[in-house]
C-alpha atoms as a PDB file:
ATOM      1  CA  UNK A   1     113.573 -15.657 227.185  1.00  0.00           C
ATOM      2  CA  UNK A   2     110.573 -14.754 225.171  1.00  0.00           C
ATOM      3  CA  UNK A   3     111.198 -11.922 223.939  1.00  0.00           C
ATOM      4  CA  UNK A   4     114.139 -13.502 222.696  1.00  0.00           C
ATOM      5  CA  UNK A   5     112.176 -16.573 220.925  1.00  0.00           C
ATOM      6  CA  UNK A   6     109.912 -13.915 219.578  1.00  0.00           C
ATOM      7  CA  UNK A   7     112.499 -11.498 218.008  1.00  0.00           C
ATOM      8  CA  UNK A   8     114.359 -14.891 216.253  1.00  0.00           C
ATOM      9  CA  UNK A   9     110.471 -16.195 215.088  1.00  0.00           C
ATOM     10  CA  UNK A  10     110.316 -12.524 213.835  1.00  0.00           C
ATOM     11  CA  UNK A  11     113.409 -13.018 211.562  1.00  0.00           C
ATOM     12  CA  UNK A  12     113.467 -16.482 210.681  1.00  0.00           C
ATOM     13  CA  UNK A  13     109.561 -15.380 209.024  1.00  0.00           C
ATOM     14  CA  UNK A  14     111.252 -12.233 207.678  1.00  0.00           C
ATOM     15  CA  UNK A  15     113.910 -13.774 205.494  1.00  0.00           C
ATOM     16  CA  UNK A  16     111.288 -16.897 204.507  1.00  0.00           C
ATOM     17  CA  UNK A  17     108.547 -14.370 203.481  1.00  0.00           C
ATOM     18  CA  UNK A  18     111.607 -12.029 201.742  1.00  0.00           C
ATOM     19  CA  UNK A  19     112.931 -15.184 199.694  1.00  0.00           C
ATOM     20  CA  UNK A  20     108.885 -16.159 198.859  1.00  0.00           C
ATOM     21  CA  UNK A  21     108.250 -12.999 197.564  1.00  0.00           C
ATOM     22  CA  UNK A  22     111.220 -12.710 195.358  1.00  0.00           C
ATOM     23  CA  UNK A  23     110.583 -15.852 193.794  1.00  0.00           C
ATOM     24  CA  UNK A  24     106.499 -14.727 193.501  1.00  0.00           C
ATOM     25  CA  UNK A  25     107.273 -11.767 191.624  1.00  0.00           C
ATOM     26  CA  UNK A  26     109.533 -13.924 189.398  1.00  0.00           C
ATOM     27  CA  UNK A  27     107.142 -16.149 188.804  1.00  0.00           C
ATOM     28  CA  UNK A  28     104.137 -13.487 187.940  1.00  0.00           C
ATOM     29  CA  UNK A  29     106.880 -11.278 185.517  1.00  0.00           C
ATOM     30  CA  UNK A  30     108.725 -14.592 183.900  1.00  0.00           C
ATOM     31  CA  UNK A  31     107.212 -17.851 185.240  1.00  0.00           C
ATOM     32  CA  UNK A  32     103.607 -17.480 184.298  1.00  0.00           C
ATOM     33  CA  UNK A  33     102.704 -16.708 180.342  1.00  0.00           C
ATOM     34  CA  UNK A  34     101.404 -13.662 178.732  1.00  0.00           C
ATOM     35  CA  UNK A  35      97.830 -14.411 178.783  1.00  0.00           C
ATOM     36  CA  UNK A  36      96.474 -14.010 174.704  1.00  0.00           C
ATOM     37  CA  UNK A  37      93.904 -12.105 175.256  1.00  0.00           C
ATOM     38  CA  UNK A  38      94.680  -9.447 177.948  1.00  0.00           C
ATOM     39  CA  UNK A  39      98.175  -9.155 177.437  1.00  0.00           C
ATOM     40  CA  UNK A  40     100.396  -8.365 180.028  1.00  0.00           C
ATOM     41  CA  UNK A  41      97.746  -6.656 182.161  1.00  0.00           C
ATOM     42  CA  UNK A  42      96.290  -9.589 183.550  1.00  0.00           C
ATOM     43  CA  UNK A  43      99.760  -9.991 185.617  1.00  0.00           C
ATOM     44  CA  UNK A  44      97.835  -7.406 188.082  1.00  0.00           C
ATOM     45  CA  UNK A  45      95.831 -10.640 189.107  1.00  0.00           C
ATOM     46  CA  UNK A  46      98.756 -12.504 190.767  1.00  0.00           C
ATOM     47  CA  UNK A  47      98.808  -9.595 193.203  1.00  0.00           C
ATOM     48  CA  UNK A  48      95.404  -8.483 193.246  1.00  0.00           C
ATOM     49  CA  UNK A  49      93.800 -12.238 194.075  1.00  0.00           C
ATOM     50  CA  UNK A  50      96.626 -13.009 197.082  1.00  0.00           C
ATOM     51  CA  UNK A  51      95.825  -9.297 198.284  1.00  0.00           C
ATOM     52  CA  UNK A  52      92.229 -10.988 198.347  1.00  0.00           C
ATOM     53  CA  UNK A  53      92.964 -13.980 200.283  1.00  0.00           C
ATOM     54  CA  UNK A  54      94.959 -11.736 202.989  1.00  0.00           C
ATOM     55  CA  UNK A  55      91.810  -9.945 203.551  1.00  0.00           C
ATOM     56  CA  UNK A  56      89.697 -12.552 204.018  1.00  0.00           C
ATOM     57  CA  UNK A  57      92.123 -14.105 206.390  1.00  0.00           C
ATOM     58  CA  UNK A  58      93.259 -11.075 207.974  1.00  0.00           C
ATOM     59  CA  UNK A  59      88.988 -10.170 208.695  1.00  0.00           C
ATOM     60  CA  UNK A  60      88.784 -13.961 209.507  1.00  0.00           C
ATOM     61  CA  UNK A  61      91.396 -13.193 212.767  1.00  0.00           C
ATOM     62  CA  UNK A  62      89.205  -9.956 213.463  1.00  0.00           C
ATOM     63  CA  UNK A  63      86.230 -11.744 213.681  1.00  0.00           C
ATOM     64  CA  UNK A  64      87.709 -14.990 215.822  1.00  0.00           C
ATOM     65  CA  UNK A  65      89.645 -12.527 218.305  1.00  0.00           C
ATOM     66  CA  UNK A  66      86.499 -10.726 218.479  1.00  0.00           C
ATOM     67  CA  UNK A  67      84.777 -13.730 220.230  1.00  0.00           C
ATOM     68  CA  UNK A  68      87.439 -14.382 222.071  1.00  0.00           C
ATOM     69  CA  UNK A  69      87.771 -11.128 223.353  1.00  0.00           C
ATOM     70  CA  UNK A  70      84.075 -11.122 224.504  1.00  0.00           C
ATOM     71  CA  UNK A  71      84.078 -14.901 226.145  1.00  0.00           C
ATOM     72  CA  UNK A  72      87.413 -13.777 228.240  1.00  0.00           C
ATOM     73  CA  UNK A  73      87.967 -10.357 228.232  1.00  0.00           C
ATOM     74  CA  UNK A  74      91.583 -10.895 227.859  1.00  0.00           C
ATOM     75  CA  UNK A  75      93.272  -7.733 225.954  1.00  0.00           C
ATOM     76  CA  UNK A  76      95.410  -9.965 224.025  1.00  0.00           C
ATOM     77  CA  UNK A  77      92.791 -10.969 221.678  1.00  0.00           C
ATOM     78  CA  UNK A  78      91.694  -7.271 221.257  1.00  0.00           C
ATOM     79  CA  UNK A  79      95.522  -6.734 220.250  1.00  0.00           C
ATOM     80  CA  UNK A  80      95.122  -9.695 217.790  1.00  0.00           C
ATOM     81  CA  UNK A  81      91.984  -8.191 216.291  1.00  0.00           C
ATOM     82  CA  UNK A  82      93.068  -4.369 215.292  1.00  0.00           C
ATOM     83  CA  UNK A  83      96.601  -5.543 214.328  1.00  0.00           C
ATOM     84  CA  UNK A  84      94.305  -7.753 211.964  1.00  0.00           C
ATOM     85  CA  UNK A  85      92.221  -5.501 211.100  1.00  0.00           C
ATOM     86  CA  UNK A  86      94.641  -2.916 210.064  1.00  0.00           C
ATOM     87  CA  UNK A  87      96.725  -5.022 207.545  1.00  0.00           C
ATOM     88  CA  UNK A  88      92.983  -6.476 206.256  1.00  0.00           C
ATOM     89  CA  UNK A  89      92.069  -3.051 205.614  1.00  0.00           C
ATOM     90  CA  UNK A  90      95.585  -1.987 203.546  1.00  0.00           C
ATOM     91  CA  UNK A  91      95.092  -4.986 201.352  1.00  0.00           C
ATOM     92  CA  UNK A  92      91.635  -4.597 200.506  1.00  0.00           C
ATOM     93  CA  UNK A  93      92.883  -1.321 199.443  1.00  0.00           C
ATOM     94  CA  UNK A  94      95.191  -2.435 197.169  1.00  0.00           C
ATOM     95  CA  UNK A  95      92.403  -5.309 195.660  1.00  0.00           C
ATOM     96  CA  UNK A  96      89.974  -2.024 194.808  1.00  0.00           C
ATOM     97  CA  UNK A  97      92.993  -0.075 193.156  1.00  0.00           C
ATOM     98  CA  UNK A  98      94.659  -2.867 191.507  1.00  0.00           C
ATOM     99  CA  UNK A  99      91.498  -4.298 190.675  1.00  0.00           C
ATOM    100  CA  UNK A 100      90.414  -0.664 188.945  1.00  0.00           C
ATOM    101  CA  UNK A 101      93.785  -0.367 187.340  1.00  0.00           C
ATOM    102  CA  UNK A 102      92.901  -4.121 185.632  1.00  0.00           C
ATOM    103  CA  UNK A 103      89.211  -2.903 184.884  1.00  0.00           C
ATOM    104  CA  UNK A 104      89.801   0.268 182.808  1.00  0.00           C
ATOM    105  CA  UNK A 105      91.687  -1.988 179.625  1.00  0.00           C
ATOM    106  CA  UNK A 106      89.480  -4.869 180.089  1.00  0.00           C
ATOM    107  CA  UNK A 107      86.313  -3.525 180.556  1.00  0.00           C
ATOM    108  CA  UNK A 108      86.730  -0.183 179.604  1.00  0.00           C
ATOM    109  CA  UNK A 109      85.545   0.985 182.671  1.00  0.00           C
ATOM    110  CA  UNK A 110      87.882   1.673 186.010  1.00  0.00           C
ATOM    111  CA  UNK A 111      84.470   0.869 187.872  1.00  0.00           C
ATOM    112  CA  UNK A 112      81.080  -1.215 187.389  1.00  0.00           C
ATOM    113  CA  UNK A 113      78.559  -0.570 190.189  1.00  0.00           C
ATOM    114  CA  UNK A 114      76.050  -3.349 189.187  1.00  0.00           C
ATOM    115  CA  UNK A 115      79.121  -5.924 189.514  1.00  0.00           C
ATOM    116  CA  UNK A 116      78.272  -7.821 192.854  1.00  0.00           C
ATOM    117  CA  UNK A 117      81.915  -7.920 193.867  1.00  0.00           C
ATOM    118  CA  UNK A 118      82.828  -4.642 192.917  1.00  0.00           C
ATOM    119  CA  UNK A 119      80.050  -3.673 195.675  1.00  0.00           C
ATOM    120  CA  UNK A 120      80.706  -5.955 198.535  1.00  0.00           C
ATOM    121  CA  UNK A 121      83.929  -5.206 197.995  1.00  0.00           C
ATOM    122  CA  UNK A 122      84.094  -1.952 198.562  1.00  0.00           C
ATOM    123  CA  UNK A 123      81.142  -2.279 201.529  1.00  0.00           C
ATOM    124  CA  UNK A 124      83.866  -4.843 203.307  1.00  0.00           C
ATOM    125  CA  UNK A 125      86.507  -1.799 202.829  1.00  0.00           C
ATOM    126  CA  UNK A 126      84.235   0.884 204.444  1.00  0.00           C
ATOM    127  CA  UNK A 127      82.952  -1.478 207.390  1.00  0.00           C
ATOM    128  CA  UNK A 128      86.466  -2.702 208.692  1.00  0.00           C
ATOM    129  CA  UNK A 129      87.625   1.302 208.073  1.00  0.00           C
ATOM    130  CA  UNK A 130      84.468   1.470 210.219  1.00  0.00           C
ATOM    131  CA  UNK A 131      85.687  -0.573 212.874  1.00  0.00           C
ATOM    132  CA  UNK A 132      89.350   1.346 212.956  1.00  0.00           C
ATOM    133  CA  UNK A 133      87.253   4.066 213.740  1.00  0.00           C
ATOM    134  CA  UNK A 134      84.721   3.075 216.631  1.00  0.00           C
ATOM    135  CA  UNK A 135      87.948   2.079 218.415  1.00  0.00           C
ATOM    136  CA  UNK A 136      89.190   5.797 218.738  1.00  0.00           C
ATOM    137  CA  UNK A 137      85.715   7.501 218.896  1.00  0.00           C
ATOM    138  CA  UNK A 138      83.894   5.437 221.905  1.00  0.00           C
ATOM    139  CA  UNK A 139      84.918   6.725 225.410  1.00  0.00           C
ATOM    140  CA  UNK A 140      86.576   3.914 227.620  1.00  0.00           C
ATOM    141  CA  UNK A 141      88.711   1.444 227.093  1.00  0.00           C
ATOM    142  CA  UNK A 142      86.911  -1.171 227.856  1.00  0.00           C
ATOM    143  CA  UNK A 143      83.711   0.352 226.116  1.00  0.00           C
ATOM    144  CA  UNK A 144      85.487   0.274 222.497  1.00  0.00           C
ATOM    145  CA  UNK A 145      87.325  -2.989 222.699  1.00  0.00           C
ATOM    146  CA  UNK A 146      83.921  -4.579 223.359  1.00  0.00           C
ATOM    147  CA  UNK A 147      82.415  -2.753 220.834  1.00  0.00           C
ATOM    148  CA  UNK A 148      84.926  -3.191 218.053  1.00  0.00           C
ATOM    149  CA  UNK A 149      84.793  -6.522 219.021  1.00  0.00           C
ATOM    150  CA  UNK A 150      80.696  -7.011 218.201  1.00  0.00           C
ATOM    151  CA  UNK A 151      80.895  -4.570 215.170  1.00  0.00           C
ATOM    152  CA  UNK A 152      83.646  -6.864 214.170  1.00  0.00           C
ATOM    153  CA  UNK A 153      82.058  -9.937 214.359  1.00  0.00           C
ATOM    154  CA  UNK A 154      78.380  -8.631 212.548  1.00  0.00           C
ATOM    155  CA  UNK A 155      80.889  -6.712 210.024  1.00  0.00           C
ATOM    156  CA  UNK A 156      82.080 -10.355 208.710  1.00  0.00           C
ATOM    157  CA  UNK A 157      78.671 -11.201 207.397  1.00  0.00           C
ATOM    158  CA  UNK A 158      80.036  -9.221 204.420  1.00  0.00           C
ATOM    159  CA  UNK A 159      83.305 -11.410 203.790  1.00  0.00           C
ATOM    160  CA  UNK A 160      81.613 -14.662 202.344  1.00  0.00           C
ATOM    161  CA  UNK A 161      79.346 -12.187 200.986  1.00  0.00           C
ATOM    162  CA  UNK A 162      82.248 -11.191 198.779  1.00  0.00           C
ATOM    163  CA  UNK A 163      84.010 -14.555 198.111  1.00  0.00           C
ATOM    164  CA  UNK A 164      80.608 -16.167 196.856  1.00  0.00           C
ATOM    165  CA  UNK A 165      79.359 -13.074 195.054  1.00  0.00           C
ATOM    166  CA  UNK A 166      80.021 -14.738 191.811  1.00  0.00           C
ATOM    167  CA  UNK A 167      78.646 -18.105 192.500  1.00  0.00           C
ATOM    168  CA  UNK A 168      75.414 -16.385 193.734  1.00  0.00           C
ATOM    169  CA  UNK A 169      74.974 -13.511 191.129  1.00  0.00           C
ATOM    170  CA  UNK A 170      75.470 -12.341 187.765  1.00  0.00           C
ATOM    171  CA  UNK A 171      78.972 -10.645 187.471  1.00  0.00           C
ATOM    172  CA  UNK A 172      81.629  -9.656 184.876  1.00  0.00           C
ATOM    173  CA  UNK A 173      84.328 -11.049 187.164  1.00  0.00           C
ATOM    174  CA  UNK A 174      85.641 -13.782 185.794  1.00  0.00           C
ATOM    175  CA  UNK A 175      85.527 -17.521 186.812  1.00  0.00           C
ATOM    176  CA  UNK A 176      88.648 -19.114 186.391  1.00  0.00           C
ATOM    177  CA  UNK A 177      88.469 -21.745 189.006  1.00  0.00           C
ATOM    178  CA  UNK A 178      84.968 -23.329 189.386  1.00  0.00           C
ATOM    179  CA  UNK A 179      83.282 -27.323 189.738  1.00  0.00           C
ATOM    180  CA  UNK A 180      84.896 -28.074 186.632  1.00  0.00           C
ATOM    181  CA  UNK A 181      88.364 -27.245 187.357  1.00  0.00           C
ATOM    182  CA  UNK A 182      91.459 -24.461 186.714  1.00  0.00           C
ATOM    183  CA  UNK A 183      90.495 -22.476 183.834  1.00  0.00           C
ATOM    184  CA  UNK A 184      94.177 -21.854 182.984  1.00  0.00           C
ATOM    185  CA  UNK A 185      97.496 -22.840 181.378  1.00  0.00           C
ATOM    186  CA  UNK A 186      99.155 -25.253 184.405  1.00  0.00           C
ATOM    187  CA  UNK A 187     102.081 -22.058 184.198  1.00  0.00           C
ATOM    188  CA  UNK A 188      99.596 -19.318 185.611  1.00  0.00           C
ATOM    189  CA  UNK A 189      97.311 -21.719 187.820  1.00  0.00           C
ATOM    190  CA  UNK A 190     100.872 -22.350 189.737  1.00  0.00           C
ATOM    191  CA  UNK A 191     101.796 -19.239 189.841  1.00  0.00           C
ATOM    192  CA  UNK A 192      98.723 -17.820 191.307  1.00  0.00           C
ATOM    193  CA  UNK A 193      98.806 -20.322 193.905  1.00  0.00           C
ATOM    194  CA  UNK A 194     102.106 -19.508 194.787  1.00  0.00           C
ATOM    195  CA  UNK A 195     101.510 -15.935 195.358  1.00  0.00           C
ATOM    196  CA  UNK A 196      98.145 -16.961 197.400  1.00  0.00           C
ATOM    197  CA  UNK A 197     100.747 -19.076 199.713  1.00  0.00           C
ATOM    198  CA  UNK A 198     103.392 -16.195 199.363  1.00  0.00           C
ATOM    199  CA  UNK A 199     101.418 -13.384 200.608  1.00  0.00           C
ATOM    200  CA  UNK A 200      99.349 -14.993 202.785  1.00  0.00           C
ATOM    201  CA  UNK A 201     102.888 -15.949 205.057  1.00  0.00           C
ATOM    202  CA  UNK A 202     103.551 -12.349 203.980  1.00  0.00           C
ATOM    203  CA  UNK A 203     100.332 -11.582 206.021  1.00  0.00           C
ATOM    204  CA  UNK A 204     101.741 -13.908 209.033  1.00  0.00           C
ATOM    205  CA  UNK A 205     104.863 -12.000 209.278  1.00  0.00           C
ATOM    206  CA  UNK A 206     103.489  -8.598 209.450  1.00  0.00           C
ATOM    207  CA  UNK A 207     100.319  -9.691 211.792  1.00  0.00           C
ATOM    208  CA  UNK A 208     103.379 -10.874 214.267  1.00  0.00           C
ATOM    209  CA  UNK A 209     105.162  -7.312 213.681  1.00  0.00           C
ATOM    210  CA  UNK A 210     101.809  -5.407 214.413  1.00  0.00           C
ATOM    211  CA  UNK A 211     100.656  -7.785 217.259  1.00  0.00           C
ATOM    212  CA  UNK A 212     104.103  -7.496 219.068  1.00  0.00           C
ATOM    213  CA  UNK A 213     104.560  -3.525 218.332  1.00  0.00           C
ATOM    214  CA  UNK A 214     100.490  -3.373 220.194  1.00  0.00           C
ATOM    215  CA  UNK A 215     101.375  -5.009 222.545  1.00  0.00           C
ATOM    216  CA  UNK A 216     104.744  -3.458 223.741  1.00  0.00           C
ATOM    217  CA  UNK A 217     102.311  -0.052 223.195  1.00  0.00           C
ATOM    218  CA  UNK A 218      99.628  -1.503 225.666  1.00  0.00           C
ATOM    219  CA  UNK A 219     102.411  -2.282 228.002  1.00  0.00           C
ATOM    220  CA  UNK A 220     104.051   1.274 228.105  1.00  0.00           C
ATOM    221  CA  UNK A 221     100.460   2.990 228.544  1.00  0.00           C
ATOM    222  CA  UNK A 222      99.932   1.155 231.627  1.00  0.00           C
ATOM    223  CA  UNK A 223     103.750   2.076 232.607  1.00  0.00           C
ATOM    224  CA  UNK A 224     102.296   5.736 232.473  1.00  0.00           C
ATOM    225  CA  UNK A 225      99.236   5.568 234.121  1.00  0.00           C
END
């Protein structure tokens, strides 16, 4: 009965997330306005700030399950954490090559080390890749769940780090939404909220996927033993 209820949540959030993504990338090619200044490159940014938000969320879940997994030891919420960690870690990818591939017309540069966010940025890639790693070099299973599970938890220091980067320092990123308002035509402003809203349910549908496909994994591993 629930696997049932989970393989029909599974495709009712395929087909919604399918139809929201069609209509985002018709909204960041047609919708949204050829910005005056950038040109057509700064279409990269509906896809490169969403990617953002997933990460944040997706790290967000890591470091929740992560207490959870510590105050009851239950494996579900370790399940929870490295499915979350996994699709935080493919997205941030995508923010640091998309957000190159934007850099090198703009700025004239594919990469600016003194940029704040560039920096914690790329720190928040290497300590979640971190993570994926302690899991499957500490001996016991019970050893690296609870240490994923702390390293996951200190590792999230670095995730407001990132969102507040520009608020706190001096950076060349741009600040299109701050106190004051949307810095934007209404066209793109919607737009980029869709695609937040679009790939963040994106997120939700493949965090299911991954949870589901860990824990049928778990399951046949204890089969075997």
């Amino acid at each position: 009965m629930i696997k049932k209820y989970v393989n029909q949540m599974k495709l009712s959030l395929t087909v919604v997330a399918g139809i929201l993504m069609v209509i985002q990338i018709y909204m960041a090619f047609y919708y949204a306005p050829t910005e005056k200044f950038m040109g057509h490159i700064q279409r990269i940014m509906y896809f490169h700030v969403p990617s953002a938000f997933v990460a944040f969320a997706a790290f967000g879940i890591v470091f929740a399950a992560g207490l959870m997994y510590l105050y009851t030891k239950n494996k579900k919420w370790d399940y929870l954490a490295l499915s979350s960690a996994e699709i935080g870690v493919v997205f941030t990818t995508f923010v640091l090559i998309s957000g190159s591939l934007w850099a090198r017309p703009v700025w004239n540069a594919w990469w600016v080390w003194d940029d704040p966010r560039l920096v914690t940025s790329l720190i928040m890639w290497f300590i979640y890749v971190a993570y994926l790693m302690i899991r499957t070099s500490v001996q016991g299973e019970e050893r690296y769940r609870k240490f994923s599970a702390i390293f996951g938890i200190i590792g999230f220091i670095d995730v407001p780090l990132v969102y507040f980067s520009v608020k706190w320092w001096r950076t060349i990123h741009p600040k299109v939404i701050d106190k004051q308002g949307v810095h934007m035509p209404p066209e793109m402003a919607q737009t980029l909220f869709f695609s937040i809203f679009a790939f963040l349910f994106l997120f939700v549908t493949l965090l299911l996927y991954r949870y589901v496909l860990e824990d049928q994994r778990e399951k046949i591993k204890e089969l075997k033993k």
